[in-house]
PDB file of N, CA and C in Angstrom:
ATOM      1  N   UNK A   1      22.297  -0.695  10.648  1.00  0.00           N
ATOM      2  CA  UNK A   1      21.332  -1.045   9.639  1.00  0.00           C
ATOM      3  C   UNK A   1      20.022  -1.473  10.317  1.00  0.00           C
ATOM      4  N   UNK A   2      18.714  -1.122   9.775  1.00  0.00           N
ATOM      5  CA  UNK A   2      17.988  -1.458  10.356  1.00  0.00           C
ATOM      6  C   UNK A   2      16.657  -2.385   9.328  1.00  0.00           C
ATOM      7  N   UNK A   3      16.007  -2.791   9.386  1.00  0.00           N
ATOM      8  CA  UNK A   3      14.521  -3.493   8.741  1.00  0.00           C
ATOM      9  C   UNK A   3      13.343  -2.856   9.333  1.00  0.00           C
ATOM     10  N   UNK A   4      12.461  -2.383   7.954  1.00  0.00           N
ATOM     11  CA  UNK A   4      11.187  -1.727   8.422  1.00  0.00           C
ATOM     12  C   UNK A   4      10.010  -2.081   7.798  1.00  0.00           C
ATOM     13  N   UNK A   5       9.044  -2.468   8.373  1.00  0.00           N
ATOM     14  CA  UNK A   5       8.028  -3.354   8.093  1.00  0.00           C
ATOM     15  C   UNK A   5       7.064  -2.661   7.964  1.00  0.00           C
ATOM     16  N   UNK A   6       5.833  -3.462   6.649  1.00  0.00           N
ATOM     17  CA  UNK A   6       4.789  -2.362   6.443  1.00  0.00           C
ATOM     18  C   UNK A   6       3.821  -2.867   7.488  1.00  0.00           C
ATOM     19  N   UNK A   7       2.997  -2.387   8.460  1.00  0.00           N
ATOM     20  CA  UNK A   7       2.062  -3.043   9.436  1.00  0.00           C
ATOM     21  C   UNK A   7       0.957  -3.541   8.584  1.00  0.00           C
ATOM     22  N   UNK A   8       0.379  -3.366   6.852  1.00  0.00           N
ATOM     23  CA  UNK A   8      -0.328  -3.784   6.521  1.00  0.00           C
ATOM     24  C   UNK A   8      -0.379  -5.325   5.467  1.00  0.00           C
ATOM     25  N   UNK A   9       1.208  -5.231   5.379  1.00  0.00           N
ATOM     26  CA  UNK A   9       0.917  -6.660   4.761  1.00  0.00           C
ATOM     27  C   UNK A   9       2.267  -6.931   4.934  1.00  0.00           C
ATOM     28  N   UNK A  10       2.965  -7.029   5.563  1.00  0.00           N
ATOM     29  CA  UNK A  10       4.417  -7.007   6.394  1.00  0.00           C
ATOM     30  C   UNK A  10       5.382  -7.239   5.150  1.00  0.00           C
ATOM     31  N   UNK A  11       5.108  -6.680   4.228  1.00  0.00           N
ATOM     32  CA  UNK A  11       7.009  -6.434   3.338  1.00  0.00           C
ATOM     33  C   UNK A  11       7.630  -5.900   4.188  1.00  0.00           C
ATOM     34  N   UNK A  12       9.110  -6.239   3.912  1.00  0.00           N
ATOM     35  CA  UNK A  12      10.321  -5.378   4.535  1.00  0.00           C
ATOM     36  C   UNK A  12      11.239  -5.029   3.749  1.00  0.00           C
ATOM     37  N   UNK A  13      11.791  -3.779   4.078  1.00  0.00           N
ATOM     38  CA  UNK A  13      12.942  -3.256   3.513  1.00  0.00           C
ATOM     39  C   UNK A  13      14.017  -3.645   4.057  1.00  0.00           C
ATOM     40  N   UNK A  14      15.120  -3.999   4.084  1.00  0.00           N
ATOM     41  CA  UNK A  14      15.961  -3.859   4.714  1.00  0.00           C
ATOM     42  C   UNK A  14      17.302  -2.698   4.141  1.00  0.00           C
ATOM     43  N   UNK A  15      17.541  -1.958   5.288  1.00  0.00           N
ATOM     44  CA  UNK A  15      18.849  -1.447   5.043  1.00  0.00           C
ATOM     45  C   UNK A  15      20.061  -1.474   4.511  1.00  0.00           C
ATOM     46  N   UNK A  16      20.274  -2.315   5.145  1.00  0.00           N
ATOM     47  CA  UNK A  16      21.267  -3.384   4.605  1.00  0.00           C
ATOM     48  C   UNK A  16      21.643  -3.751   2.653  1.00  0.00           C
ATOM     49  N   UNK A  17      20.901  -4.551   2.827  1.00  0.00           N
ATOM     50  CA  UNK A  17      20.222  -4.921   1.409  1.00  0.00           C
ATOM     51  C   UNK A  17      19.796  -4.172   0.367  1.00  0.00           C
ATOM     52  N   UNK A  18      19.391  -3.005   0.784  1.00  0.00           N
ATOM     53  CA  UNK A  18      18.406  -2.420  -0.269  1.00  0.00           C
ATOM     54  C   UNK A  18      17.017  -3.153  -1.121  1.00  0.00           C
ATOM     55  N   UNK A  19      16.528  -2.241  -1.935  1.00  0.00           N
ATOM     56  CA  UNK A  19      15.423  -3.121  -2.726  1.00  0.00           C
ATOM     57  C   UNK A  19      16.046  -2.031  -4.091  1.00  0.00           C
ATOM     58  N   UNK A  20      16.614  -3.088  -5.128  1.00  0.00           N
ATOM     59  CA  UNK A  20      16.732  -2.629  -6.257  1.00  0.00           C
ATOM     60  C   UNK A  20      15.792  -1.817  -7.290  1.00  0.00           C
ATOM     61  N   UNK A  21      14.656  -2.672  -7.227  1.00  0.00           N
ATOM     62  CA  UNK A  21      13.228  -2.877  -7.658  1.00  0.00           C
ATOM     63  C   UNK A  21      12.552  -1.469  -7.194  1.00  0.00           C
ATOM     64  N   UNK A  22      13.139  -0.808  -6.091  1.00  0.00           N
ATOM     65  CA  UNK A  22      12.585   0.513  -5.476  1.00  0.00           C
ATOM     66  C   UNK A  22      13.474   1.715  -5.669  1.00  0.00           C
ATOM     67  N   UNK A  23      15.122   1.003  -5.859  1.00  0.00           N
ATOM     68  CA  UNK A  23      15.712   2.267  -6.631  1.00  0.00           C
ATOM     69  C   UNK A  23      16.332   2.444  -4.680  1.00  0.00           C
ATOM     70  N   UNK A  24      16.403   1.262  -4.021  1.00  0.00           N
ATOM     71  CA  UNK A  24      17.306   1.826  -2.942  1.00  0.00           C
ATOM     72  C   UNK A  24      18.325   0.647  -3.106  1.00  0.00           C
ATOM     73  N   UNK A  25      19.884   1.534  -2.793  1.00  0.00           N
ATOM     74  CA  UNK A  25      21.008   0.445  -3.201  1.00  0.00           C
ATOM     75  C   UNK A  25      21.396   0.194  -1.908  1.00  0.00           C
ATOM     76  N   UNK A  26      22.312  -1.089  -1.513  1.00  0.00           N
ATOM     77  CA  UNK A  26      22.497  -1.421  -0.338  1.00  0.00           C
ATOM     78  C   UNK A  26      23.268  -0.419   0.595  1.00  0.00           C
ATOM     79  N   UNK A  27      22.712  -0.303   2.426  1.00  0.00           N
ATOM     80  CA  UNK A  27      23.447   0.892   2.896  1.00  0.00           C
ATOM     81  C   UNK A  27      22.512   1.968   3.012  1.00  0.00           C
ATOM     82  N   UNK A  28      21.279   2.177   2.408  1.00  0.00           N
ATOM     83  CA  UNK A  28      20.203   3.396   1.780  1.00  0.00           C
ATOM     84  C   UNK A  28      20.194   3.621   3.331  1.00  0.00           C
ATOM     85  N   UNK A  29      19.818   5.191   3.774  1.00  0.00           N
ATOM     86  CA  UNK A  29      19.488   5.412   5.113  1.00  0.00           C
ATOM     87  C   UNK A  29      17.961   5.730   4.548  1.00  0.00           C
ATOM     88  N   UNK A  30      17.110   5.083   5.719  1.00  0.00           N
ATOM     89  CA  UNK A  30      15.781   5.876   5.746  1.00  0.00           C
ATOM     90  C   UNK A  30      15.235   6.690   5.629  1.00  0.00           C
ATOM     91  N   UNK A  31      15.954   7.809   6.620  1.00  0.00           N
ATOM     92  CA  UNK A  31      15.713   9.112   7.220  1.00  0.00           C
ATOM     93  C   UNK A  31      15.650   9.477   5.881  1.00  0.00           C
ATOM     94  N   UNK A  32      17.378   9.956   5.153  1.00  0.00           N
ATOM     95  CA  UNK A  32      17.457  10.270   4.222  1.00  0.00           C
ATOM     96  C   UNK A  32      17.215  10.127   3.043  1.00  0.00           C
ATOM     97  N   UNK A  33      17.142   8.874   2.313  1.00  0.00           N
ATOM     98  CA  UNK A  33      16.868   8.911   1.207  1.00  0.00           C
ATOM     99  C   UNK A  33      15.883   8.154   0.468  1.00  0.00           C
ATOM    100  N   UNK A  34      14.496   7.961   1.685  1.00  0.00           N
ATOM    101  CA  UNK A  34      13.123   7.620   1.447  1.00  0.00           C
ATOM    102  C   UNK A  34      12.523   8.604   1.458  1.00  0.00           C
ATOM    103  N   UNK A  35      11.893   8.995   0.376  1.00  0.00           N
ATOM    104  CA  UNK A  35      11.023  10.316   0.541  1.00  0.00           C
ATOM    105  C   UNK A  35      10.021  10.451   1.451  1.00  0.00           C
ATOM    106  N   UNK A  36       9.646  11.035   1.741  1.00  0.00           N
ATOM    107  CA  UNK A  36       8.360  10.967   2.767  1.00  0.00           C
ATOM    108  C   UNK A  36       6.891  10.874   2.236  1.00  0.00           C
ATOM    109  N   UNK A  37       6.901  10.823   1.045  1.00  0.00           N
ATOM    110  CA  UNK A  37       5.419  10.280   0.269  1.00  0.00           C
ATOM    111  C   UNK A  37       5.757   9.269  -1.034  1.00  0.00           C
ATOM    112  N   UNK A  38       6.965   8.368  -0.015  1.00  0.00           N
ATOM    113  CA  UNK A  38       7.311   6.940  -0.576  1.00  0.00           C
ATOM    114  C   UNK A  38       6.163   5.880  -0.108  1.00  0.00           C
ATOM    115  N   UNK A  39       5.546   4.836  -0.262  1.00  0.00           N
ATOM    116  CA  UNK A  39       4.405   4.186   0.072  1.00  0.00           C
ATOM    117  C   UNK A  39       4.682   2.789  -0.656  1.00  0.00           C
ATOM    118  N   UNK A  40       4.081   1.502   0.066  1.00  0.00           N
ATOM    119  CA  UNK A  40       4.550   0.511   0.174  1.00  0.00           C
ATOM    120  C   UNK A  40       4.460   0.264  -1.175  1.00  0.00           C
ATOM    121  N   UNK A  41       5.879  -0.913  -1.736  1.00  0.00           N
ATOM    122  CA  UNK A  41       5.556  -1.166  -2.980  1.00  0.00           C
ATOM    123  C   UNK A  41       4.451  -2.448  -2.996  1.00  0.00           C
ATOM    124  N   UNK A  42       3.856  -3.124  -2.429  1.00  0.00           N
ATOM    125  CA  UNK A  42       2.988  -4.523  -2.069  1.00  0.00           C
ATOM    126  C   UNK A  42       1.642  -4.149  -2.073  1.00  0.00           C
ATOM    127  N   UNK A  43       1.437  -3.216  -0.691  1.00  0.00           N
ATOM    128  CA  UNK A  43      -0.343  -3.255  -0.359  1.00  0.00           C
ATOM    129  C   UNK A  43      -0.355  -1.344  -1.037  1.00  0.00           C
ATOM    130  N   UNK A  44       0.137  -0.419  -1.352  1.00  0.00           N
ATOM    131  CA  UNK A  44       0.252   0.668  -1.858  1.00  0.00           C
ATOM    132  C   UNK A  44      -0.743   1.224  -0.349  1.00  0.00           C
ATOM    133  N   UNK A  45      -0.983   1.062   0.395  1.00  0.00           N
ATOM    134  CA  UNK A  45      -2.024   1.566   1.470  1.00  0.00           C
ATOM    135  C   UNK A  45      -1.177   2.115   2.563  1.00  0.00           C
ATOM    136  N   UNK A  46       0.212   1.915   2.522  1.00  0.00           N
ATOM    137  CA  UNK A  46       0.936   2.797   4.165  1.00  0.00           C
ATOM    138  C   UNK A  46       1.896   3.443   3.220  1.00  0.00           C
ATOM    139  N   UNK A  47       2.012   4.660   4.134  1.00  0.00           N
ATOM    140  CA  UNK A  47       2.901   5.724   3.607  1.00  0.00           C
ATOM    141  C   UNK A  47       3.980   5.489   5.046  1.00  0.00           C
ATOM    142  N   UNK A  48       5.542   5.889   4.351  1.00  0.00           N
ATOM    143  CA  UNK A  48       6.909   5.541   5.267  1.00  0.00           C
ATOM    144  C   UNK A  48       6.491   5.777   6.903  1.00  0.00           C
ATOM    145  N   UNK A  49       5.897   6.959   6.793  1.00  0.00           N
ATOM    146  CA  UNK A  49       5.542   7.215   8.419  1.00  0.00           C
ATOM    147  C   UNK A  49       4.817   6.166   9.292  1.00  0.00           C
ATOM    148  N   UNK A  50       4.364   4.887   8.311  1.00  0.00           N
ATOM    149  CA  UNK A  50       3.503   3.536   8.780  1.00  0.00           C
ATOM    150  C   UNK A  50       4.147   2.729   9.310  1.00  0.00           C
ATOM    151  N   UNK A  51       5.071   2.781   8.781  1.00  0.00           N
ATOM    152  CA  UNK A  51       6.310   1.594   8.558  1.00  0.00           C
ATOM    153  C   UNK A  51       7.313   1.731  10.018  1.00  0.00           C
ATOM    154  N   UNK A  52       7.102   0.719  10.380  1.00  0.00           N
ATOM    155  CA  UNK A  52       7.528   0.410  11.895  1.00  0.00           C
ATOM    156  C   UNK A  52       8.821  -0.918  12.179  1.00  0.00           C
ATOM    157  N   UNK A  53       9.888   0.335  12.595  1.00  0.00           N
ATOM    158  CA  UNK A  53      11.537  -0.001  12.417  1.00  0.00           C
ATOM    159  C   UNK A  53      11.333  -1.494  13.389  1.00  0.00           C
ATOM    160  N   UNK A  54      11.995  -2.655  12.586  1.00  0.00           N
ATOM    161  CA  UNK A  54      12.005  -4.114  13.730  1.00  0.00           C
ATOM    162  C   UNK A  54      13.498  -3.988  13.938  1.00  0.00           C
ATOM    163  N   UNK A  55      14.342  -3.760  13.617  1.00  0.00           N
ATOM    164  CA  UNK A  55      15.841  -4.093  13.813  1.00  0.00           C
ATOM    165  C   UNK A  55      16.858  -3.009  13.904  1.00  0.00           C
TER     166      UNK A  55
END
């Protein structure tokens, strides 16, 4: 499991956990089942490719 942080206003996702609120359930893989023109739910300014894995 990993946590991925937005570099512009540091929300995190975690793996683990999921974010309900985003429609990811706990366990969600990144790779797979974040779209790739998914974009932060907080500052709306970074797209997934921004988002820089901490864990």
């Amino acid at each position: 499991m990993a946590v991925y942080v937005c570099p512009g206003c540091d929300y995190r996702i975690d793996t683990a956990t999921g974010d309900a609120s985003e429609g990811f359930s706990p366990g969600f893989d990144w790779d797979r089942d974040v779209p790739d023109d998914w974009f932060c739910p907080d500052c709306g300014v970074r797209d997934k490719v921004d988002f820089d894995r901490e864990s």
